[in-house]
C-alpha atoms as a PDB file:
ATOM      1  CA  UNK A   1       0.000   0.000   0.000  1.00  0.00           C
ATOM      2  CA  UNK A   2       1.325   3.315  -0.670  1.00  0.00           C
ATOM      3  CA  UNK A   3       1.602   6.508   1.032  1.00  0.00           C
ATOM      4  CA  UNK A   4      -0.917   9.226   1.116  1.00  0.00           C
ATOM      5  CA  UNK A   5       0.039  12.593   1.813  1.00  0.00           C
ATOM      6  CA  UNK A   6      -2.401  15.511   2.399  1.00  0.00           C
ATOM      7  CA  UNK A   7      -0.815  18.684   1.380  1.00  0.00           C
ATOM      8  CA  UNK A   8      -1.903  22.516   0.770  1.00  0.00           C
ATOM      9  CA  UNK A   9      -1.048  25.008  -1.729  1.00  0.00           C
ATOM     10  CA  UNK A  10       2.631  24.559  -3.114  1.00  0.00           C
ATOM     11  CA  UNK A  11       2.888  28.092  -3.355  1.00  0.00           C
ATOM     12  CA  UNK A  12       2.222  29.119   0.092  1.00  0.00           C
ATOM     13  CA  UNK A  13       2.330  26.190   2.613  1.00  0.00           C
ATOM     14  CA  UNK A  14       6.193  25.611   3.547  1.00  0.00           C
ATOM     15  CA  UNK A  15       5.260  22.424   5.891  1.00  0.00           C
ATOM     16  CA  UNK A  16       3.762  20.693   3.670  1.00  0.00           C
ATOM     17  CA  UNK A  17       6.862  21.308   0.918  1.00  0.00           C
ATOM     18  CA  UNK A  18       9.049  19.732   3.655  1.00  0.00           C
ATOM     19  CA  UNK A  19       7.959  15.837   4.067  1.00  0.00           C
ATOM     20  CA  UNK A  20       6.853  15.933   0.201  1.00  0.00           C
ATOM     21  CA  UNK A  21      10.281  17.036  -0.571  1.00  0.00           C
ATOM     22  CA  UNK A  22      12.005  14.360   1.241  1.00  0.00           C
ATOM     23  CA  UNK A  23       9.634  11.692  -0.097  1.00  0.00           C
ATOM     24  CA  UNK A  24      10.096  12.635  -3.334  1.00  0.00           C
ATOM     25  CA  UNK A  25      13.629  12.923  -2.895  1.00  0.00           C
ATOM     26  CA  UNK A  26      14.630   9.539  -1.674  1.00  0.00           C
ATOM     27  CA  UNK A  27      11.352   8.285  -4.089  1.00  0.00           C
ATOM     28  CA  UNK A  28       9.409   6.789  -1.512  1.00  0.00           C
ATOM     29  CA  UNK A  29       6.398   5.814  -3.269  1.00  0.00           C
ATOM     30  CA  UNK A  30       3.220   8.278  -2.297  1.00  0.00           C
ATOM     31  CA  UNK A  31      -0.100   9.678  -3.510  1.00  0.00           C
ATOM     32  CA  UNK A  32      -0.531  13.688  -3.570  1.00  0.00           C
ATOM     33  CA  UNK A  33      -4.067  15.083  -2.160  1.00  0.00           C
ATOM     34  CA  UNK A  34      -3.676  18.906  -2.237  1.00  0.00           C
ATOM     35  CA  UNK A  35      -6.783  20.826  -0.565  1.00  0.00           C
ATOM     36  CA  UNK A  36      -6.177  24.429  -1.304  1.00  0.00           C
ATOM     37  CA  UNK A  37      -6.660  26.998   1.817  1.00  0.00           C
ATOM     38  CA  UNK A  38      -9.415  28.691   2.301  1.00  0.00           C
ATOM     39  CA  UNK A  39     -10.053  32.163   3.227  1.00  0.00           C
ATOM     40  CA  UNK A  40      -8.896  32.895   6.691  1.00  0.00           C
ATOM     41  CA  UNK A  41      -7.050  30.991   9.467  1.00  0.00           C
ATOM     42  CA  UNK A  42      -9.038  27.872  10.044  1.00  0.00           C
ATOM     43  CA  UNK A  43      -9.387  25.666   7.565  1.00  0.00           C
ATOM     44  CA  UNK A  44     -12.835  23.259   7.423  1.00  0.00           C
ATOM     45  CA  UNK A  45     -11.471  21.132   4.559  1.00  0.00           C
ATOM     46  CA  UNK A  46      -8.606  19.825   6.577  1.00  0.00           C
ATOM     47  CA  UNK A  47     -11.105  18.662   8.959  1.00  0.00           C
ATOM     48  CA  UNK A  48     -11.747  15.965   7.243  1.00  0.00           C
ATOM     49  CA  UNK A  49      -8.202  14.011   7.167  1.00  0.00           C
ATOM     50  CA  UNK A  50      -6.667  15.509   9.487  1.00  0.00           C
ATOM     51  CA  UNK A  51      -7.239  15.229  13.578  1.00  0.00           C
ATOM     52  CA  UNK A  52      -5.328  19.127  14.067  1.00  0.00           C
ATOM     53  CA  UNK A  53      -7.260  20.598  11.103  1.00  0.00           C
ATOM     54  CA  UNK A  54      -3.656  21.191   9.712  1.00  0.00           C
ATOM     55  CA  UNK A  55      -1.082  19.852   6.702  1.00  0.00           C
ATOM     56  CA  UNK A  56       0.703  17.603   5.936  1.00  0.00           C
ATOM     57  CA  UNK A  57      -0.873  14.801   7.262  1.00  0.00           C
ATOM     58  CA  UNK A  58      -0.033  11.328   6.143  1.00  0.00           C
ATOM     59  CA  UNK A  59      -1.860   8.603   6.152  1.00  0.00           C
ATOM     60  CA  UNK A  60      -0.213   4.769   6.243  1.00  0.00           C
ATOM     61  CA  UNK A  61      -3.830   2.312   5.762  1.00  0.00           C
ATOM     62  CA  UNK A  62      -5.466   2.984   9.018  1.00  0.00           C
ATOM     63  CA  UNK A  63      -2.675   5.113  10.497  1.00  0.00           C
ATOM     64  CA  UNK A  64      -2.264   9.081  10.522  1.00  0.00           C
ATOM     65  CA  UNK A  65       0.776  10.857  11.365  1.00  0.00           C
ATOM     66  CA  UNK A  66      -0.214  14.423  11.407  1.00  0.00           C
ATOM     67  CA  UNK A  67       3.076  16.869  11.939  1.00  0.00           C
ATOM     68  CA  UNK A  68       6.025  17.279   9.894  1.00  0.00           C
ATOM     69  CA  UNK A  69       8.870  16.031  11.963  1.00  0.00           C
ATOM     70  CA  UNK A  70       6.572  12.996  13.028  1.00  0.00           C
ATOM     71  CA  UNK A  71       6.128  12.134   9.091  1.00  0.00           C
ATOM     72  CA  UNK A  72       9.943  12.248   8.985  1.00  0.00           C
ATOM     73  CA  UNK A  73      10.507   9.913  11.972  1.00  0.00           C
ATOM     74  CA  UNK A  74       7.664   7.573  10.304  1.00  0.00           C
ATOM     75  CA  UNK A  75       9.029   7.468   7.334  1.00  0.00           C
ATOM     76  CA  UNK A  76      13.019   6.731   8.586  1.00  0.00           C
ATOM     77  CA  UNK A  77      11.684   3.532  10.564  1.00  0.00           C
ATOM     78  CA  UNK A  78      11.237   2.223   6.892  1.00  0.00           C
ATOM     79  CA  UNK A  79      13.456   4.469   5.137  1.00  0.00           C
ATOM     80  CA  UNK A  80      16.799   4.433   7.427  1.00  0.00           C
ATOM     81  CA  UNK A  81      18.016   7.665   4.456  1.00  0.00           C
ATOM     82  CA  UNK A  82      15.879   9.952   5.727  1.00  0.00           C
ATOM     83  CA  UNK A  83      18.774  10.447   8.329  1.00  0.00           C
ATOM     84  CA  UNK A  84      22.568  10.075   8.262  1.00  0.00           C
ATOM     85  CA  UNK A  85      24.012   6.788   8.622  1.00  0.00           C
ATOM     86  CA  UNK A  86      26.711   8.266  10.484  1.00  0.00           C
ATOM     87  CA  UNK A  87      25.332   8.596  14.451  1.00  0.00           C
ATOM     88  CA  UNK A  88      26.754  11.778  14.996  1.00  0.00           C
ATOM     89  CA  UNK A  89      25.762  13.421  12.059  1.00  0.00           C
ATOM     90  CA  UNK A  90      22.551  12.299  12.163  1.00  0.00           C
ATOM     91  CA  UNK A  91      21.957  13.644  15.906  1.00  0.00           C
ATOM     92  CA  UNK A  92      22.800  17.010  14.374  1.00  0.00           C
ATOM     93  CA  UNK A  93      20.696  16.296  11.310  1.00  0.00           C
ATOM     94  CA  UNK A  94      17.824  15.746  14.281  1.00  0.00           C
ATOM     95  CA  UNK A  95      19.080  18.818  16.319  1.00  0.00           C
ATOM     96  CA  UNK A  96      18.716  21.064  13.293  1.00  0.00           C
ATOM     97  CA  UNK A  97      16.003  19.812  11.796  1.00  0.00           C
ATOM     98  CA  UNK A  98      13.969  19.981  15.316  1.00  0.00           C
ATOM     99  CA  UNK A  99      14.967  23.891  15.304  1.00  0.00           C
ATOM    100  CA  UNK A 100      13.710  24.619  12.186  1.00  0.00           C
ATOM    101  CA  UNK A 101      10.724  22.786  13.391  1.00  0.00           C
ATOM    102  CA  UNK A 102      10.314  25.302  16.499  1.00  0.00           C
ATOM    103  CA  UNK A 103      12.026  28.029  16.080  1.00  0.00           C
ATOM    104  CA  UNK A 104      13.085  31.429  13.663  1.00  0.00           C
ATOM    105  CA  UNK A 105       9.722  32.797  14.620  1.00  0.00           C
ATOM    106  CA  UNK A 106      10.696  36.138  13.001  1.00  0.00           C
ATOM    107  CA  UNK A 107      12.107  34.576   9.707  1.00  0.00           C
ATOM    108  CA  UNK A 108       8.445  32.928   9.783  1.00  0.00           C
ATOM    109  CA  UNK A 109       6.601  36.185  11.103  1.00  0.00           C
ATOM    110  CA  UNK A 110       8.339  38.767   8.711  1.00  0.00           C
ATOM    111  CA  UNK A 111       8.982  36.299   5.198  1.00  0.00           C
ATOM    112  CA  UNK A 112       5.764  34.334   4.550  1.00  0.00           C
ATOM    113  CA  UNK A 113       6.025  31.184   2.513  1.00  0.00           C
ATOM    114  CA  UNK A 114       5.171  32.485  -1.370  1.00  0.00           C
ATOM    115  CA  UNK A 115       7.132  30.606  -4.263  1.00  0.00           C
ATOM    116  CA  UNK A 116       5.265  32.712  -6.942  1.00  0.00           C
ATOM    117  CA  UNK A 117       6.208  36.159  -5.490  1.00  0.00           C
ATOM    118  CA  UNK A 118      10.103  38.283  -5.390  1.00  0.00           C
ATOM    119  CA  UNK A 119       9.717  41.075  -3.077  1.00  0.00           C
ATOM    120  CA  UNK A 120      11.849  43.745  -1.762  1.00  0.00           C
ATOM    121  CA  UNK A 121      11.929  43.273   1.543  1.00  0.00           C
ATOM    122  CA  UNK A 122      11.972  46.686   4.146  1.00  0.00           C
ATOM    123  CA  UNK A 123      14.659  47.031   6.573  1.00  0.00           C
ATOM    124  CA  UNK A 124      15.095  43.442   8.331  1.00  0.00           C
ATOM    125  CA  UNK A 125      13.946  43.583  12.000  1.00  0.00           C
ATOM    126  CA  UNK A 126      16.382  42.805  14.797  1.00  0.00           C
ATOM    127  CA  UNK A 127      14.831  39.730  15.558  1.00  0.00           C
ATOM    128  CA  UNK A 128      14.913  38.660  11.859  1.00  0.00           C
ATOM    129  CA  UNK A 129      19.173  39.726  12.444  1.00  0.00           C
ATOM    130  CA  UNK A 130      19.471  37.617  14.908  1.00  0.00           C
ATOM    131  CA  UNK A 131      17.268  35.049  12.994  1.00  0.00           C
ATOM    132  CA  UNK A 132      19.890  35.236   9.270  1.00  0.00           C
ATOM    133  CA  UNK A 133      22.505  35.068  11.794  1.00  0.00           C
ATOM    134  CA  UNK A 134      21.660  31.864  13.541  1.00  0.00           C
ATOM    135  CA  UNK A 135      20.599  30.157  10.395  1.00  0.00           C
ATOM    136  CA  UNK A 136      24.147  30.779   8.972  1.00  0.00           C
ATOM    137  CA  UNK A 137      25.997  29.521  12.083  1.00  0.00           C
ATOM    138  CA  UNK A 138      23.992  26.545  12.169  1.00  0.00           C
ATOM    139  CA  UNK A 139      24.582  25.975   8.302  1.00  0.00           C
ATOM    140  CA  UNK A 140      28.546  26.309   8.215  1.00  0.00           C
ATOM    141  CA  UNK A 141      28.511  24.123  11.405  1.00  0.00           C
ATOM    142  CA  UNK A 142      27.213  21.477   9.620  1.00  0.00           C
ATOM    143  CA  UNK A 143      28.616  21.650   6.446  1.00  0.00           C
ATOM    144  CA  UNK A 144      32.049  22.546   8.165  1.00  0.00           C
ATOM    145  CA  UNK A 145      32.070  19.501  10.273  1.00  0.00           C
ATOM    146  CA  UNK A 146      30.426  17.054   8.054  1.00  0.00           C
ATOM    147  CA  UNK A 147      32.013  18.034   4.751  1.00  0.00           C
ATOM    148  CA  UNK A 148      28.734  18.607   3.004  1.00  0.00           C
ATOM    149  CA  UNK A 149      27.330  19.313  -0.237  1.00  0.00           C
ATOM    150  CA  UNK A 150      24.664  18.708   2.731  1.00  0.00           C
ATOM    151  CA  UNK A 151      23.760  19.889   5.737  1.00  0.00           C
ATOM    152  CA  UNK A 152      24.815  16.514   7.401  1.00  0.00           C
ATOM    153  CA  UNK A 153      27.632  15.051   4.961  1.00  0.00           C
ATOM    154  CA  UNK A 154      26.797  13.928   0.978  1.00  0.00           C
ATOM    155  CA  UNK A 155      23.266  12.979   0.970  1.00  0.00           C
ATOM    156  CA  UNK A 156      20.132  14.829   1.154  1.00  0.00           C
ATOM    157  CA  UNK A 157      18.323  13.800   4.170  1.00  0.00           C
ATOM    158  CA  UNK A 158      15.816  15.263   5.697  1.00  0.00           C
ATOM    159  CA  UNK A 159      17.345  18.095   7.400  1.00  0.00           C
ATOM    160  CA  UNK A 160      17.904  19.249   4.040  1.00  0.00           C
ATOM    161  CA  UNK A 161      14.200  19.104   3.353  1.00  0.00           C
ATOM    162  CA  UNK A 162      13.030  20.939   6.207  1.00  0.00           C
ATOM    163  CA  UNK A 163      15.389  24.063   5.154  1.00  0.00           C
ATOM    164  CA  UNK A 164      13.837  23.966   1.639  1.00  0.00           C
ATOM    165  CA  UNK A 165      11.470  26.416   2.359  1.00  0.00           C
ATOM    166  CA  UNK A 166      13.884  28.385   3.909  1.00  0.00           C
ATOM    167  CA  UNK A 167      15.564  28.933   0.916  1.00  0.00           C
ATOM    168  CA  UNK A 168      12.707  29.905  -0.917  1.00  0.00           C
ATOM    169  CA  UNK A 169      12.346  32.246   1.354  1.00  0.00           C
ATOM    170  CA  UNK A 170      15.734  33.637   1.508  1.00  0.00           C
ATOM    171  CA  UNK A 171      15.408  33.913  -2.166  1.00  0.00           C
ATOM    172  CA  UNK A 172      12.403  35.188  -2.978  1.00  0.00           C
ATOM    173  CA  UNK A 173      12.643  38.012  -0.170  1.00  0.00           C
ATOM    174  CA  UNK A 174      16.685  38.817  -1.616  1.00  0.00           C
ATOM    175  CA  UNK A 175      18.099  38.176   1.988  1.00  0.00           C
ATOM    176  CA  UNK A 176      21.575  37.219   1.824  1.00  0.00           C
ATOM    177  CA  UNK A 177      23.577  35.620   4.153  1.00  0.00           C
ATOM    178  CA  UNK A 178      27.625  34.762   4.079  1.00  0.00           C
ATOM    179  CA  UNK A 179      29.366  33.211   0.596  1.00  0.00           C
ATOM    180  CA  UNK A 180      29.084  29.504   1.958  1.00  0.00           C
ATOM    181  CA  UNK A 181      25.803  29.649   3.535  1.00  0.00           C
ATOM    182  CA  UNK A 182      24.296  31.348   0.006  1.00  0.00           C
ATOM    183  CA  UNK A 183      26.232  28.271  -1.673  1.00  0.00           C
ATOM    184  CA  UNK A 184      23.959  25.379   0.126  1.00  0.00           C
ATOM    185  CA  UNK A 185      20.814  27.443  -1.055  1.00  0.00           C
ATOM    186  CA  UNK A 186      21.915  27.596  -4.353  1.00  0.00           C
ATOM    187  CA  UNK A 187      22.024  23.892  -4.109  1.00  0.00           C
ATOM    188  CA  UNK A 188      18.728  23.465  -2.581  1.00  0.00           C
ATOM    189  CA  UNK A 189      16.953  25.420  -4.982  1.00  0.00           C
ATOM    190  CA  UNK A 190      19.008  23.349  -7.500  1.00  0.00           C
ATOM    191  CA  UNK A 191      17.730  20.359  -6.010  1.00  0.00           C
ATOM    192  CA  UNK A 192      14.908  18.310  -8.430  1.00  0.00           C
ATOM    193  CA  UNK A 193      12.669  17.736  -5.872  1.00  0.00           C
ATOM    194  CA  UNK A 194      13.031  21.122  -4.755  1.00  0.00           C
ATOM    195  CA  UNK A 195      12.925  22.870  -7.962  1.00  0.00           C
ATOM    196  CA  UNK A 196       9.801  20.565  -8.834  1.00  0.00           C
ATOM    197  CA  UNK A 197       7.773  22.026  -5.835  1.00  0.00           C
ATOM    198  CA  UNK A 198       8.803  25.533  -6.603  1.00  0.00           C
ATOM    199  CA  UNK A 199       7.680  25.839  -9.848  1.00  0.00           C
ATOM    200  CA  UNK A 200       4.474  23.597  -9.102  1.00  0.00           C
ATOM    201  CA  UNK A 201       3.624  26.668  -6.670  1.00  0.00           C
ATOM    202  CA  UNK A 202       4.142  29.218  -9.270  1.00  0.00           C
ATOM    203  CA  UNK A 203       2.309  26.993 -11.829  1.00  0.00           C
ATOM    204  CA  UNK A 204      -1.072  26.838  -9.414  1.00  0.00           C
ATOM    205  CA  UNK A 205      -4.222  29.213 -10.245  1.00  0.00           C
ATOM    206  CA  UNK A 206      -5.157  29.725  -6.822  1.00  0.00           C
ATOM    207  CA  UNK A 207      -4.469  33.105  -4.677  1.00  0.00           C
ATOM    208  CA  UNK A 208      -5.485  32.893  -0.846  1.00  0.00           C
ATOM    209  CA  UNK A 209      -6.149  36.766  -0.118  1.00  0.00           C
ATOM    210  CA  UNK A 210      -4.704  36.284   3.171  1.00  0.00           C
ATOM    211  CA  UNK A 211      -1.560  34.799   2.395  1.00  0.00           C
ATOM    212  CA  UNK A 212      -0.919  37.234  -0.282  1.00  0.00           C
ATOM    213  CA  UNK A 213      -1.265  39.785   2.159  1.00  0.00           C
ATOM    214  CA  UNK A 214       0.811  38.882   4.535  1.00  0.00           C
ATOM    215  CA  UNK A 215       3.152  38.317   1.968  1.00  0.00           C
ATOM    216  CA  UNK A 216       3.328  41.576   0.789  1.00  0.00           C
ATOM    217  CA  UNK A 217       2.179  43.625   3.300  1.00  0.00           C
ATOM    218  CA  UNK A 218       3.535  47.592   2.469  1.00  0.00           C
ATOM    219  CA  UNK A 219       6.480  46.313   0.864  1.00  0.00           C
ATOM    220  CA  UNK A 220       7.338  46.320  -3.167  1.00  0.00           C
ATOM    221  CA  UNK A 221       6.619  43.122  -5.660  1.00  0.00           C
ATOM    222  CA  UNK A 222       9.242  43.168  -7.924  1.00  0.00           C
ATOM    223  CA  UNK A 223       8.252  40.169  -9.570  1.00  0.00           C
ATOM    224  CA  UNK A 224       4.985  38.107  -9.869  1.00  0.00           C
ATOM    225  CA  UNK A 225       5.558  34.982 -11.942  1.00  0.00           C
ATOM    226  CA  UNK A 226       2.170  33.719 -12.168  1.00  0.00           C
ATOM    227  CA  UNK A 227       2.140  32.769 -15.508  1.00  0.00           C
ATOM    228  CA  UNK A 228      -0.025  35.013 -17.878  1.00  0.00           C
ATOM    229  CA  UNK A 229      -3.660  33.680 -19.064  1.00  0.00           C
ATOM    230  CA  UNK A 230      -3.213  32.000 -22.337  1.00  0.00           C
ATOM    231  CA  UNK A 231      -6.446  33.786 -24.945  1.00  0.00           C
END
């Protein structure tokens, strides 16, 4: 039996990018169900496969795993790639992973999830500083001590897929951080199953009003590419 895994919009919903990524990635064998959002912060659709109202959600016959890092730790009691071979690597690849999981609020708060939109973003808050600067530190730790092209040696694993978004974001909102950190999301965005999702997002019809708001908020578009309407 294979996989099922509830997802939202590509374009806007950066936990759902994360398990699909990896699953894609190491080609773990899965079915797609994407329920757009709806307008506003609760979601009745979700309701209906989910027990938090919330994506992803997978579902394994008559099991449901319903949060991101838990569909990662499912899926590596079958899949031993999803994390390092190598014990110490792969307690950082679970260290990082689990902050990215539950923490940069203000990356989060200030650089919505939006694979369709470039925008120039104001003056960076403090707490988005001291955001850009962890994120770097705990980059070239990992890819100083484990050799990378990875965050946790020479495969993608799944601490690689929960910092996908991240680069999206990092990208699409032209924050930069130092030459080696920039380098790994150049290869994430490089990555197929990264690059896949991406452009799936900028390929879909639908725009949530509320996510494109707080998207753009006061600040300048400098690029939509929502692909123009074919007459």
């Amino acid at each position: 039996m294979r996989y099922r895994l509830h997802i939202a919009n590509k374009n806007y919903s950066s936990w759902s990018m994360r398990p699909w990524v990896l699953m894609h990635a190491l080609d773990i064998p899965f079915d797609e169900v994407l329920t757009p959002f709806e307008f506003g912060a609760r979601q009745p659709a979700f309701d209906a496969f989910s027990p938090t109202g919330k994506v992803p959600c997978l579902v394994d016959g008559p099991l449901t795993v319903w949060d991101s890092l838990a569909i990662c730790e499912y899926l590596a009691e079958a899949t031993p790639a999803v994390w390092p071979v190598d014990p110490v690597a792969r307690a950082f690849a679970r260290c990082a992973a689990a902050e990215m999981h539950s923490g940069f609020p203000a990356l989060r708060d200030e650089c919505s999830m939006n694979c369709r939109l470039v925008i120039a973003l104001t003056t960076p808050s403090e707490a988005l500083k001291r955001d850009l600067e962890r994120l770097e530190a705990l980059w070239c730790a990992g890819l100083d001590r484990f050799g990378g092209p990875w965050l946790a040696g020479d495969r993608f694993t799944a601490v690689d897929a929960f910092f996908a978004p991240v680069a999206v974001r990092l990208n699409n909102y032209q924050l930069t951080l130092g030459e080696q950190a920039m380098a790994y999301v150049g290869r994430l965005l490089a990555h197929p199953s990264v690059s896949d999702w991406v452009n799936a997002g900028i390929q879909e019809p639908w725009r949530e009003a509320s996510h494109e708001q707080d998207c753009i908020r006061d600040r300048k578009v400098i690029k939509d590419r929502l692909p123009p309407v074919e007459t």
